[in-house]
PDB file of N, CA and C in Angstrom:
ATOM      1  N   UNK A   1       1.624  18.094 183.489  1.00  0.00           N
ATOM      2  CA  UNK A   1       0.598  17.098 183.731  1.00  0.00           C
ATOM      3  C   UNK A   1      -0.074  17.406 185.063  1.00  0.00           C
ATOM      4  N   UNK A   2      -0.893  17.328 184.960  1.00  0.00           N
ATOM      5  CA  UNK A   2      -2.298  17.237 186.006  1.00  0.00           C
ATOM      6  C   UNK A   2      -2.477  16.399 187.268  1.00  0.00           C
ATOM      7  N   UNK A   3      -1.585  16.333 188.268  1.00  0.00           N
ATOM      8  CA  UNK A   3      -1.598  15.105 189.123  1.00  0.00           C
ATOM      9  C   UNK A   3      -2.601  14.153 189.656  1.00  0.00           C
ATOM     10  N   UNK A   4      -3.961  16.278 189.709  1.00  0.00           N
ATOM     11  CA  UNK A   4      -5.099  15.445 190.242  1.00  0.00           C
ATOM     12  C   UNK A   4      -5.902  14.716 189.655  1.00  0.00           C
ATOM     13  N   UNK A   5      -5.469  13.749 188.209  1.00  0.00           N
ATOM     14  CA  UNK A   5      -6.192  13.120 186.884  1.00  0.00           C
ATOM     15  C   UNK A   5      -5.599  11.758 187.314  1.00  0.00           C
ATOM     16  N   UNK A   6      -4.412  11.613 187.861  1.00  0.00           N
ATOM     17  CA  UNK A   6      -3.822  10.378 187.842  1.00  0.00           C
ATOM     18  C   UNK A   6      -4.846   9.950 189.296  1.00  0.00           C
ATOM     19  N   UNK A   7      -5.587   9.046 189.095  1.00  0.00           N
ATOM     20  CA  UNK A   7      -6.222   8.749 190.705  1.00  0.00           C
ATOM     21  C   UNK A   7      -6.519   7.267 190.495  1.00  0.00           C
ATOM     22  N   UNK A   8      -5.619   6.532 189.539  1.00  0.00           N
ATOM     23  CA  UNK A   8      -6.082   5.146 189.457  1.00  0.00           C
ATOM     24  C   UNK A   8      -4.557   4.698 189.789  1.00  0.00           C
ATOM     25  N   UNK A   9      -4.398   3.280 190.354  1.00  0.00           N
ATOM     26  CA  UNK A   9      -3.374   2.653 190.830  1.00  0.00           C
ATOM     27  C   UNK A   9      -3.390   1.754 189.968  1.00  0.00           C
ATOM     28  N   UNK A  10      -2.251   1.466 188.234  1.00  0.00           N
ATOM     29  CA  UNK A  10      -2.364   0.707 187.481  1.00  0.00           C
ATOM     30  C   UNK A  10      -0.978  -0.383 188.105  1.00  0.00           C
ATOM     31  N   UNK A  11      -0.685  -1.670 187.899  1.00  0.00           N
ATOM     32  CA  UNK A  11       0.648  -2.089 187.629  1.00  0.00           C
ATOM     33  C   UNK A  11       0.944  -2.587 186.646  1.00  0.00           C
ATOM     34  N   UNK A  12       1.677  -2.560 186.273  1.00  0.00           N
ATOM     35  CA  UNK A  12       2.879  -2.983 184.766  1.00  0.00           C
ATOM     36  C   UNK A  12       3.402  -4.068 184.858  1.00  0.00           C
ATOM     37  N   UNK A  13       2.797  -5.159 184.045  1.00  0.00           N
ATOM     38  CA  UNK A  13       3.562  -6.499 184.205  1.00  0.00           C
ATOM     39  C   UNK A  13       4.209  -6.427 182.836  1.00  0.00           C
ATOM     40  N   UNK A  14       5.514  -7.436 182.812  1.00  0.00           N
ATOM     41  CA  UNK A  14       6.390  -7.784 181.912  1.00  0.00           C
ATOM     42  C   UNK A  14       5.825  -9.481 181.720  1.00  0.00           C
ATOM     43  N   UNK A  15       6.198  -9.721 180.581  1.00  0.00           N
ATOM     44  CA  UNK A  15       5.884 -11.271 180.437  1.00  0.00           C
ATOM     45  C   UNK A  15       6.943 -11.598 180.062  1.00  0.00           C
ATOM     46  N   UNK A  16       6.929 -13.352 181.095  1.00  0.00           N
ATOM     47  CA  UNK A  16       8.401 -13.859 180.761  1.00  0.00           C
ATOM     48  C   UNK A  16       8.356 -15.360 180.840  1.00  0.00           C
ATOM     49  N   UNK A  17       8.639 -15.970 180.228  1.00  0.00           N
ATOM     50  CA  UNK A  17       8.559 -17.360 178.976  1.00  0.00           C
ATOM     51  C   UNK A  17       9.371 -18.180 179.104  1.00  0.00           C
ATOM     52  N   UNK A  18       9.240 -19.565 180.134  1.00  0.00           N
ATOM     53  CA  UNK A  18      10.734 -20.496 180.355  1.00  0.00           C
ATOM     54  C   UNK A  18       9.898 -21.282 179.835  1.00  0.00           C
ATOM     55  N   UNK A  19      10.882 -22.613 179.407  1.00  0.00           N
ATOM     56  CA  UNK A  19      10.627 -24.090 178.742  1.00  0.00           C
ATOM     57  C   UNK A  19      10.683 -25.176 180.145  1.00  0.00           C
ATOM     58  N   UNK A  20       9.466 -25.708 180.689  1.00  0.00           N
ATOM     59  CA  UNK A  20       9.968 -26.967 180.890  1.00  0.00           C
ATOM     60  C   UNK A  20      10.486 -28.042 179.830  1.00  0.00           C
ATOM     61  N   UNK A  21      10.837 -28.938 181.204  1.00  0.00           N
ATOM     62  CA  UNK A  21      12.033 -29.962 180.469  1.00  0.00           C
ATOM     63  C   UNK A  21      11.080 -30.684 179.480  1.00  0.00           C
ATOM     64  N   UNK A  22       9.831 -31.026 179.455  1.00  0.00           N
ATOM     65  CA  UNK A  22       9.006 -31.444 178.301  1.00  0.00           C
ATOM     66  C   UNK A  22       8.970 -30.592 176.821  1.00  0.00           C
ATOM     67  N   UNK A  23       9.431 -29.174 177.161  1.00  0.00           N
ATOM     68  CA  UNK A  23       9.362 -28.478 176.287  1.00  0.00           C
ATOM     69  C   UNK A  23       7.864 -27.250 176.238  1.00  0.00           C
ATOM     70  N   UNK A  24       7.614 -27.335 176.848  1.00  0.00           N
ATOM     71  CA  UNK A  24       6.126 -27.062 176.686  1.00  0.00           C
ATOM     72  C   UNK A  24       6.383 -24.836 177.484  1.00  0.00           C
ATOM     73  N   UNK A  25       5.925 -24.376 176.761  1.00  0.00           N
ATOM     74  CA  UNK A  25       5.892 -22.509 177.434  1.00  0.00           C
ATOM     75  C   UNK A  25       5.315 -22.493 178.486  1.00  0.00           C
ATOM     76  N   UNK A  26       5.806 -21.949 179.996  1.00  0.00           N
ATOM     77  CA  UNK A  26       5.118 -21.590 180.651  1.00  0.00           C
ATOM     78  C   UNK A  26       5.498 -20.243 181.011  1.00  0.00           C
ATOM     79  N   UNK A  27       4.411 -19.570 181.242  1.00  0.00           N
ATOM     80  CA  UNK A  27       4.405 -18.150 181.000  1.00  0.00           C
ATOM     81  C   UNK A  27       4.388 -17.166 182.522  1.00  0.00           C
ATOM     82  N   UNK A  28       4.632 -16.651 183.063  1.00  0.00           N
ATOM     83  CA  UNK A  28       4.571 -15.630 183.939  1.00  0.00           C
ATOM     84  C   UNK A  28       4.417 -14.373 183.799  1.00  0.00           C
ATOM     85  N   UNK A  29       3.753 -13.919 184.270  1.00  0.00           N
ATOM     86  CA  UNK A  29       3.682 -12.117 184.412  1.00  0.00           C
ATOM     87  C   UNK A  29       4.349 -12.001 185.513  1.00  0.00           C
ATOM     88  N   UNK A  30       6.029 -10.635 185.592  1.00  0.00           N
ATOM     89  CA  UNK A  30       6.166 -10.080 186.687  1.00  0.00           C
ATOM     90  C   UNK A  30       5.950  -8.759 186.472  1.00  0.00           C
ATOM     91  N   UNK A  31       5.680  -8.097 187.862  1.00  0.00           N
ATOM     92  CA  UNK A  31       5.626  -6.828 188.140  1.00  0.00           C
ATOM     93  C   UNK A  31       6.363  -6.071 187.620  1.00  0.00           C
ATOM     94  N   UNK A  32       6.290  -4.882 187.072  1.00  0.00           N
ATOM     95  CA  UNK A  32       7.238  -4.125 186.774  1.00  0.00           C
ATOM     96  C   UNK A  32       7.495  -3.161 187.650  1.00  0.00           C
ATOM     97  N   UNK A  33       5.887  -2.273 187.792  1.00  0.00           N
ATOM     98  CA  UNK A  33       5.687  -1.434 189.141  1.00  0.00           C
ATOM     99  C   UNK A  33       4.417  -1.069 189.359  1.00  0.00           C
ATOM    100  N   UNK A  34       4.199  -0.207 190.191  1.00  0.00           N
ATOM    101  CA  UNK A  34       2.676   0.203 190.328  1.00  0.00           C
ATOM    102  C   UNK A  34       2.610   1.736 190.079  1.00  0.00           C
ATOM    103  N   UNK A  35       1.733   1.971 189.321  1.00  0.00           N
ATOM    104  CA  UNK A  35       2.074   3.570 189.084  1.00  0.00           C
ATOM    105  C   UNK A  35       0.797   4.630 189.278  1.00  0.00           C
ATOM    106  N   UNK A  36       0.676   5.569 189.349  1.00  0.00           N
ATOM    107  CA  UNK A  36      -0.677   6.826 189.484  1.00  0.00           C
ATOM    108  C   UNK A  36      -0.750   6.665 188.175  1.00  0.00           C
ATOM    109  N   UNK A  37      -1.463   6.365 187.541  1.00  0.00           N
ATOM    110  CA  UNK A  37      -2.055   6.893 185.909  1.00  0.00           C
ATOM    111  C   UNK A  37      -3.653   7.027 186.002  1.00  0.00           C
ATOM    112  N   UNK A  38      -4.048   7.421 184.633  1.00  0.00           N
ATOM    113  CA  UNK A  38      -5.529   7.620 184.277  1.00  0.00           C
ATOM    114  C   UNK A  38      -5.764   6.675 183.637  1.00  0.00           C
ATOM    115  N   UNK A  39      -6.965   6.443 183.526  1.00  0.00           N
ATOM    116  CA  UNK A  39      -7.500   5.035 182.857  1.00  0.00           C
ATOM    117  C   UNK A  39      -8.503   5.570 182.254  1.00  0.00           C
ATOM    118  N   UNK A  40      -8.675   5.200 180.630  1.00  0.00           N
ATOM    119  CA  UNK A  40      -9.513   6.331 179.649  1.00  0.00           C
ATOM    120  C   UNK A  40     -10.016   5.551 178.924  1.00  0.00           C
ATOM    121  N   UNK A  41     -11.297   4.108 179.189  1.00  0.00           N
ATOM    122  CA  UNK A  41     -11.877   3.737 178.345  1.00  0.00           C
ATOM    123  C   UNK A  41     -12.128   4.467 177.155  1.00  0.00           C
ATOM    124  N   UNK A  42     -11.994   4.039 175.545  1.00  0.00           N
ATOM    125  CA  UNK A  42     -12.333   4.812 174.565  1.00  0.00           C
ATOM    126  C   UNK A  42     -13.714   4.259 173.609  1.00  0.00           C
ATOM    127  N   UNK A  43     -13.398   3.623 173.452  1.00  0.00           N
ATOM    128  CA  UNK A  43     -14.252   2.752 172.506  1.00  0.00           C
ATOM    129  C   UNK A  43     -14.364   1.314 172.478  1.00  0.00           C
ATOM    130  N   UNK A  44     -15.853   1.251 172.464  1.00  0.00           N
ATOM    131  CA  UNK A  44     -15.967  -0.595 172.904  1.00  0.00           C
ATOM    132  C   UNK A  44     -16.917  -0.954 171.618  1.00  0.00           C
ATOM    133  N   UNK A  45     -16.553  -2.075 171.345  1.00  0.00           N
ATOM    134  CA  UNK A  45     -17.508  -3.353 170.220  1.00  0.00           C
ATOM    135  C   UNK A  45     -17.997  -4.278 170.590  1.00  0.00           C
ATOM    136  N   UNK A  46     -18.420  -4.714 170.255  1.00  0.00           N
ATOM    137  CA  UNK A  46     -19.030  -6.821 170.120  1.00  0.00           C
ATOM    138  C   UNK A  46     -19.540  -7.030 169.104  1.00  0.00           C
ATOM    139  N   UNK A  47     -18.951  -8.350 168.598  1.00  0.00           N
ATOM    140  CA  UNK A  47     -18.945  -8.881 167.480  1.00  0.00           C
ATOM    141  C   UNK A  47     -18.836 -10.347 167.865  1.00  0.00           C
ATOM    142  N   UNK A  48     -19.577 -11.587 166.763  1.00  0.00           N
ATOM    143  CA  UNK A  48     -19.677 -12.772 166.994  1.00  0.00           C
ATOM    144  C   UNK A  48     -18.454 -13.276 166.621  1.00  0.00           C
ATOM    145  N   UNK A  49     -17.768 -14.162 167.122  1.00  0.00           N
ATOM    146  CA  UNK A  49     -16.509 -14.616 166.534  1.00  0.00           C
ATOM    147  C   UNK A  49     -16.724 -16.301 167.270  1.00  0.00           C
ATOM    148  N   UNK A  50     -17.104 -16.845 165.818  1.00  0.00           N
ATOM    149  CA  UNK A  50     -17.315 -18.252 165.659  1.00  0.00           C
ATOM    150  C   UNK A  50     -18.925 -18.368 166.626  1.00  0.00           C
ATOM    151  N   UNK A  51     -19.284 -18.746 167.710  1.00  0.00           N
ATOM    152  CA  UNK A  51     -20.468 -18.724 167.968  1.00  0.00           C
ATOM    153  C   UNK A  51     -20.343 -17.878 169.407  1.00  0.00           C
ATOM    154  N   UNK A  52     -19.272 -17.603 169.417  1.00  0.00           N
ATOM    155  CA  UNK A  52     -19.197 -16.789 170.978  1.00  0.00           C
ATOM    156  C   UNK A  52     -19.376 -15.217 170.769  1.00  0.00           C
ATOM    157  N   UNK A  53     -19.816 -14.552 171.287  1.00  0.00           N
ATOM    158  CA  UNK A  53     -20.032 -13.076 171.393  1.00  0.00           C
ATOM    159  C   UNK A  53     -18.381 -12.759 171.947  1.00  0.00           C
ATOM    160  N   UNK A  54     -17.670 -11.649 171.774  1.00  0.00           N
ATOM    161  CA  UNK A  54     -16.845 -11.253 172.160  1.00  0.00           C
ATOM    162  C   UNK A  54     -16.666  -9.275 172.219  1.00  0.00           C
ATOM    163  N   UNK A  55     -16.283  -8.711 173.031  1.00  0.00           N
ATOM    164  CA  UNK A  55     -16.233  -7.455 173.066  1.00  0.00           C
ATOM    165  C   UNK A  55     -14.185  -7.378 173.078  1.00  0.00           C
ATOM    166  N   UNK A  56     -14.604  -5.964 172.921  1.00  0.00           N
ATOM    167  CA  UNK A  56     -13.003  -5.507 172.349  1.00  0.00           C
ATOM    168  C   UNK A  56     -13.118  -3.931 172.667  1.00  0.00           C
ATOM    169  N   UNK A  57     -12.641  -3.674 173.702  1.00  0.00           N
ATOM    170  CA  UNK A  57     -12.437  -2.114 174.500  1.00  0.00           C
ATOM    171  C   UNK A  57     -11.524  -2.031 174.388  1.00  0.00           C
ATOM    172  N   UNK A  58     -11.285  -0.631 173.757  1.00  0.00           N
ATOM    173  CA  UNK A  58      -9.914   0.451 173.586  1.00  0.00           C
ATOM    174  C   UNK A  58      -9.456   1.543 174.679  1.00  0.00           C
ATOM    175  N   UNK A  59      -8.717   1.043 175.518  1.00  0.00           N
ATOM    176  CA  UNK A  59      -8.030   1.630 176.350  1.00  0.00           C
ATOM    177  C   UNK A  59      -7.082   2.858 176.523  1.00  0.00           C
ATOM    178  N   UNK A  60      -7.122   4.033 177.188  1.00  0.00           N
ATOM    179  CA  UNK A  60      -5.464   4.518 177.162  1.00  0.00           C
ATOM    180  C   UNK A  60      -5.319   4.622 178.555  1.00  0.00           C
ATOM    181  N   UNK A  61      -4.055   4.910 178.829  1.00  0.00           N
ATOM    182  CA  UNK A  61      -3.751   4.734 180.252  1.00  0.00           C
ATOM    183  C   UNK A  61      -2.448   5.493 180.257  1.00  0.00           C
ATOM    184  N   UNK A  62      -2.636   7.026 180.768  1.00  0.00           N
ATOM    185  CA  UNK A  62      -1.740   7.544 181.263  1.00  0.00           C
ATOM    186  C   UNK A  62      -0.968   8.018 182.065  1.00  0.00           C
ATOM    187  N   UNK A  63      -0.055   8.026 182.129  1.00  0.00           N
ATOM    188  CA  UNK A  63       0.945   8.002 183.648  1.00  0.00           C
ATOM    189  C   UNK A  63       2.515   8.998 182.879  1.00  0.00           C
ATOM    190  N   UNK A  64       2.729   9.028 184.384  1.00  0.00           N
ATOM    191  CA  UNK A  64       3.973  10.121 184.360  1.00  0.00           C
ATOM    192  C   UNK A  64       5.006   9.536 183.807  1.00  0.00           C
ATOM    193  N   UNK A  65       6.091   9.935 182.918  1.00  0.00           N
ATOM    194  CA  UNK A  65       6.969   9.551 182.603  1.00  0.00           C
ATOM    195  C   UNK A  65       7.892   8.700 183.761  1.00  0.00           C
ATOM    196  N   UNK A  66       8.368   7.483 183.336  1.00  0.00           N
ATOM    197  CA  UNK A  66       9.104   6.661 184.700  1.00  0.00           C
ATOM    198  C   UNK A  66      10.941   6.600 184.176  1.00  0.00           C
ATOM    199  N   UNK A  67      11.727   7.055 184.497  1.00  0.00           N
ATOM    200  CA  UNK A  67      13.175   7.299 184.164  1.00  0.00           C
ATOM    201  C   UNK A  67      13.315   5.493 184.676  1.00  0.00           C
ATOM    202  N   UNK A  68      14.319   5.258 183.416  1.00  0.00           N
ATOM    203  CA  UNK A  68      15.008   3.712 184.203  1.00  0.00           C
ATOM    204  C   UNK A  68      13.882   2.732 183.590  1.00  0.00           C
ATOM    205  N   UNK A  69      12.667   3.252 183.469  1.00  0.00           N
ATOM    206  CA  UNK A  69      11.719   1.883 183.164  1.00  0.00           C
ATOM    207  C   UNK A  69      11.274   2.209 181.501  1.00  0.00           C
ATOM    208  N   UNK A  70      11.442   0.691 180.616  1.00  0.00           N
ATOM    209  CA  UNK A  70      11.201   0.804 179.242  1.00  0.00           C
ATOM    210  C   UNK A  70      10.034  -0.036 179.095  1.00  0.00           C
ATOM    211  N   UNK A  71       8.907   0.555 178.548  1.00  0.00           N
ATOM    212  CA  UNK A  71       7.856   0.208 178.273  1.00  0.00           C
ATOM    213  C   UNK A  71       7.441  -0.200 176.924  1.00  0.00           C
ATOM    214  N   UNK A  72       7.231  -1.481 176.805  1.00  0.00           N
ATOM    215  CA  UNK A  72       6.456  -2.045 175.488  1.00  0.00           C
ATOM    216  C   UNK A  72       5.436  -2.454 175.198  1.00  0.00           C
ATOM    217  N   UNK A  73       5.469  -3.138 173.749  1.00  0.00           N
ATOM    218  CA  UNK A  73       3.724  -3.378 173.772  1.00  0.00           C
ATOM    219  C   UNK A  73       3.810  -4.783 174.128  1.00  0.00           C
ATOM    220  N   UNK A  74       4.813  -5.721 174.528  1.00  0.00           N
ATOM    221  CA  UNK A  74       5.016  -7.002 175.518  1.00  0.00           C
ATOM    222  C   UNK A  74       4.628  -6.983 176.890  1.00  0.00           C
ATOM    223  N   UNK A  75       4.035  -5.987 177.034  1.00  0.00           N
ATOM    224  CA  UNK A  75       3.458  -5.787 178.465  1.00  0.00           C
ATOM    225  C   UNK A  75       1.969  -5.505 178.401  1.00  0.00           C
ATOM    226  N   UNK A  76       1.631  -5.810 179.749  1.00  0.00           N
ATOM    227  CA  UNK A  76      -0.408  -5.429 180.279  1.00  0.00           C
ATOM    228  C   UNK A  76       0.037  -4.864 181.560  1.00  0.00           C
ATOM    229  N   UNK A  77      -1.427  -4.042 181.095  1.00  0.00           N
ATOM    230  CA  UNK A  77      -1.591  -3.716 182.628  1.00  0.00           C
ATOM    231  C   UNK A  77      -2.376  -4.246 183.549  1.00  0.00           C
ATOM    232  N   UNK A  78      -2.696  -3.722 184.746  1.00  0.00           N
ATOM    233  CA  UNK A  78      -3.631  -4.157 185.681  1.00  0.00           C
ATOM    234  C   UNK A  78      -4.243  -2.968 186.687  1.00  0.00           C
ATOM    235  N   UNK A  79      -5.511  -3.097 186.487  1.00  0.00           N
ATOM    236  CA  UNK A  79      -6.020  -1.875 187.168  1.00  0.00           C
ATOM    237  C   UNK A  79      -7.413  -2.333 187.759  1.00  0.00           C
ATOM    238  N   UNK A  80      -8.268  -2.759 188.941  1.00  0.00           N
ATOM    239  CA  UNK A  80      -9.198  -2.561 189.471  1.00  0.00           C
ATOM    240  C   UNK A  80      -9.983  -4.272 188.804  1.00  0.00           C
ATOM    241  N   UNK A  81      -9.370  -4.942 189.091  1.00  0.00           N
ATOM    242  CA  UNK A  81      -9.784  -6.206 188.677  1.00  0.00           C
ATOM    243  C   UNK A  81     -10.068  -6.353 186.461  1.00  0.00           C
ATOM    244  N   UNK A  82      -9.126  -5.629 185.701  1.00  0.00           N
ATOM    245  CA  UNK A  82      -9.192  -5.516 184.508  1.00  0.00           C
ATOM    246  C   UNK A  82      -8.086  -5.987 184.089  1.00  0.00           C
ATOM    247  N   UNK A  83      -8.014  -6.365 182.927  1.00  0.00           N
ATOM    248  CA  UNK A  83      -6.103  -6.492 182.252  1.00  0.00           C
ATOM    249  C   UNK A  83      -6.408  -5.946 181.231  1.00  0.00           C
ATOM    250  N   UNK A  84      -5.558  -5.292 180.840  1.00  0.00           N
ATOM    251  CA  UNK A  84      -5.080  -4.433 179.714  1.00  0.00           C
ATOM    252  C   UNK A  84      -3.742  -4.603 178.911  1.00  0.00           C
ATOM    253  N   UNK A  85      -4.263  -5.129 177.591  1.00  0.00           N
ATOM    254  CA  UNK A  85      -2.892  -5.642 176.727  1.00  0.00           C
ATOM    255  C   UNK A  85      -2.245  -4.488 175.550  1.00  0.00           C
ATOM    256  N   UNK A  86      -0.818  -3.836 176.450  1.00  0.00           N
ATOM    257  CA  UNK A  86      -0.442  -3.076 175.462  1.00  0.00           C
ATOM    258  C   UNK A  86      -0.366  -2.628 174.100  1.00  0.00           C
ATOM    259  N   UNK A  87      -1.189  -2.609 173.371  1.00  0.00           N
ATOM    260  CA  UNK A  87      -0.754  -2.202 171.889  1.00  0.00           C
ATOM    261  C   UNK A  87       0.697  -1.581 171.343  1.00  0.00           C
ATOM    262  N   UNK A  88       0.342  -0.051 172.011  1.00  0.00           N
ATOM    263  CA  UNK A  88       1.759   0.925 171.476  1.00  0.00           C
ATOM    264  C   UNK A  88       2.042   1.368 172.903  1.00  0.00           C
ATOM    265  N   UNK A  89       3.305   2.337 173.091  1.00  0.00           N
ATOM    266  CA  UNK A  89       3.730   2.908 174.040  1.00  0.00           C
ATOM    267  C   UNK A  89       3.745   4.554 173.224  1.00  0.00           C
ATOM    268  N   UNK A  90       2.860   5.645 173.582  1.00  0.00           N
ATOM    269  CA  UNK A  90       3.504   6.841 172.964  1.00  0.00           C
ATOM    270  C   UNK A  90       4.463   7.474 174.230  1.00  0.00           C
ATOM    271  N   UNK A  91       4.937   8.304 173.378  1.00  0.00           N
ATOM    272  CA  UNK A  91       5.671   9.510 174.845  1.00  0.00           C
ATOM    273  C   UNK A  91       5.414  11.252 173.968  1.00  0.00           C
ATOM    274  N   UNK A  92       4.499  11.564 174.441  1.00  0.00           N
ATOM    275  CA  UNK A  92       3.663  12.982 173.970  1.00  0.00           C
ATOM    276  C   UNK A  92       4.704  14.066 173.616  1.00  0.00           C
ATOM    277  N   UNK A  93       5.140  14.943 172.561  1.00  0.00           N
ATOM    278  CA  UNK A  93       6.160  15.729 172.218  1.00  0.00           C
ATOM    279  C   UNK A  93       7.677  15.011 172.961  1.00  0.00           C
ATOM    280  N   UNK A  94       7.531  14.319 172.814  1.00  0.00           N
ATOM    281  CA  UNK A  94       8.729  13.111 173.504  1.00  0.00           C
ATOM    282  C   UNK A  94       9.896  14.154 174.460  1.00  0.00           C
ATOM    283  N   UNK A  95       8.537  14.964 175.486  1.00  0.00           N
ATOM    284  CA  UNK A  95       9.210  15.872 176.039  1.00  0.00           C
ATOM    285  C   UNK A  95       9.464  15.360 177.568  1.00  0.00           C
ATOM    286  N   UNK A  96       9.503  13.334 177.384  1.00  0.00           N
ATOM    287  CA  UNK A  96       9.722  12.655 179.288  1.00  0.00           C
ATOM    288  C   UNK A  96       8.830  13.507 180.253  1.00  0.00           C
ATOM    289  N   UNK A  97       7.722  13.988 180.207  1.00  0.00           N
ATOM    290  CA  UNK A  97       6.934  14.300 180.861  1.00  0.00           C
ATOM    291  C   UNK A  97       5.960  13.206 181.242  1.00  0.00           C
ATOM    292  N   UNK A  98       5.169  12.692 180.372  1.00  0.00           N
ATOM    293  CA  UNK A  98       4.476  11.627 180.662  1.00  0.00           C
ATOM    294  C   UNK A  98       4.547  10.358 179.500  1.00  0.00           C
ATOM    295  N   UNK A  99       3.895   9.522 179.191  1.00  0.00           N
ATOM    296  CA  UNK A  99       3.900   8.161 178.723  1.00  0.00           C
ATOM    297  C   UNK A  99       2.153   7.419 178.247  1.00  0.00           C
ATOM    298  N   UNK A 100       1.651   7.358 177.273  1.00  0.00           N
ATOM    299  CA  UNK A 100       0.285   6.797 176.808  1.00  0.00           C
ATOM    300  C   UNK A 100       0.681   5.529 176.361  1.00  0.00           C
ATOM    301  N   UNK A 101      -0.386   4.694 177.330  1.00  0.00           N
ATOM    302  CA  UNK A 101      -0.276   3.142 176.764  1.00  0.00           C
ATOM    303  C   UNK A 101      -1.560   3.192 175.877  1.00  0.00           C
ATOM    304  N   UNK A 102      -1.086   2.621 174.632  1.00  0.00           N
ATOM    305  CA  UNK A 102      -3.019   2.615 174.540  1.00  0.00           C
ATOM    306  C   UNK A 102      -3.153   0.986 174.359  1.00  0.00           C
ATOM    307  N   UNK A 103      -3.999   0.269 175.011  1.00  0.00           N
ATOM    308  CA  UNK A 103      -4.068  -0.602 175.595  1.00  0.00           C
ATOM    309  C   UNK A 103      -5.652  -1.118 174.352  1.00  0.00           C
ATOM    310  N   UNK A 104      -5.633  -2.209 174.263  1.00  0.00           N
ATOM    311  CA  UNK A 104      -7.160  -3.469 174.539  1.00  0.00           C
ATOM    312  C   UNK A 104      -7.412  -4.216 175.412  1.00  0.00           C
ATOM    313  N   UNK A 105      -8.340  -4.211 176.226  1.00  0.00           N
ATOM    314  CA  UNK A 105      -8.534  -4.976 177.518  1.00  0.00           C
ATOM    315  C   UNK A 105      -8.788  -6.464 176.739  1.00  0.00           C
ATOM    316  N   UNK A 106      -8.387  -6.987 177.963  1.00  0.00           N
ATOM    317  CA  UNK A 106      -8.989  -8.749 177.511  1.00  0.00           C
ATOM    318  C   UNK A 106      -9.703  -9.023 178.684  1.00  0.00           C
ATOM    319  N   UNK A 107     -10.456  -9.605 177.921  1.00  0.00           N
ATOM    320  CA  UNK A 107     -11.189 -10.173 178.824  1.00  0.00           C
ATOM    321  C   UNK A 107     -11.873 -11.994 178.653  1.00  0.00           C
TER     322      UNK A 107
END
């Protein structure tokens, strides 16, 4: 892998889900970490959904393989005022070299 490609500072949140005593979800994002990856807008839409316009950008976001850290599609990222909601996690010839999120931003 290419170091000088990684030049974006993404972080990795985990989401995590307690009950108040009413019962009701409240939700948190924690950090997982902050990592060098690339950030590879792919493909963007808009489409009307109910009377609101909405867009839907396809993300990938790659970074170096991280030993110790397990990555899912229960996670977003965060990169440069964006969030990015995991889809899949690949790992390329699953040779622990590097790691592709491919992501949909929300917005």
């Amino acid at each position: 892998m290419n170091a000088g490609r990684l030049r974006h500072r993404v972080t990795v949140q985990q989401k995590s889900v307690a009950r108040t005593s009413s019962g009701a979800e409240n939700v948190t994002w924690t950090n997982v970490g902050t990592f060098w990856a690339r950030v590879q807008p792919l493909q963007g839409r808009e489409y009307m959904e109910g009377r609101a316009q909405t867009s839907d950008i396809s993300t990938r976001i790659l970074l170096r393989f991280q030993p110790g850290t397990t990555f899912t599609d229960a996670m977003r990222a965060t990169w440069d005022g964006h969030t990015y909601q995991v889809v899949s996690v690949i790992e390329p010839d699953e040779a622990r070299r590097e790691l592709v999120l491919m992501c949909r931003e929300l917005t």
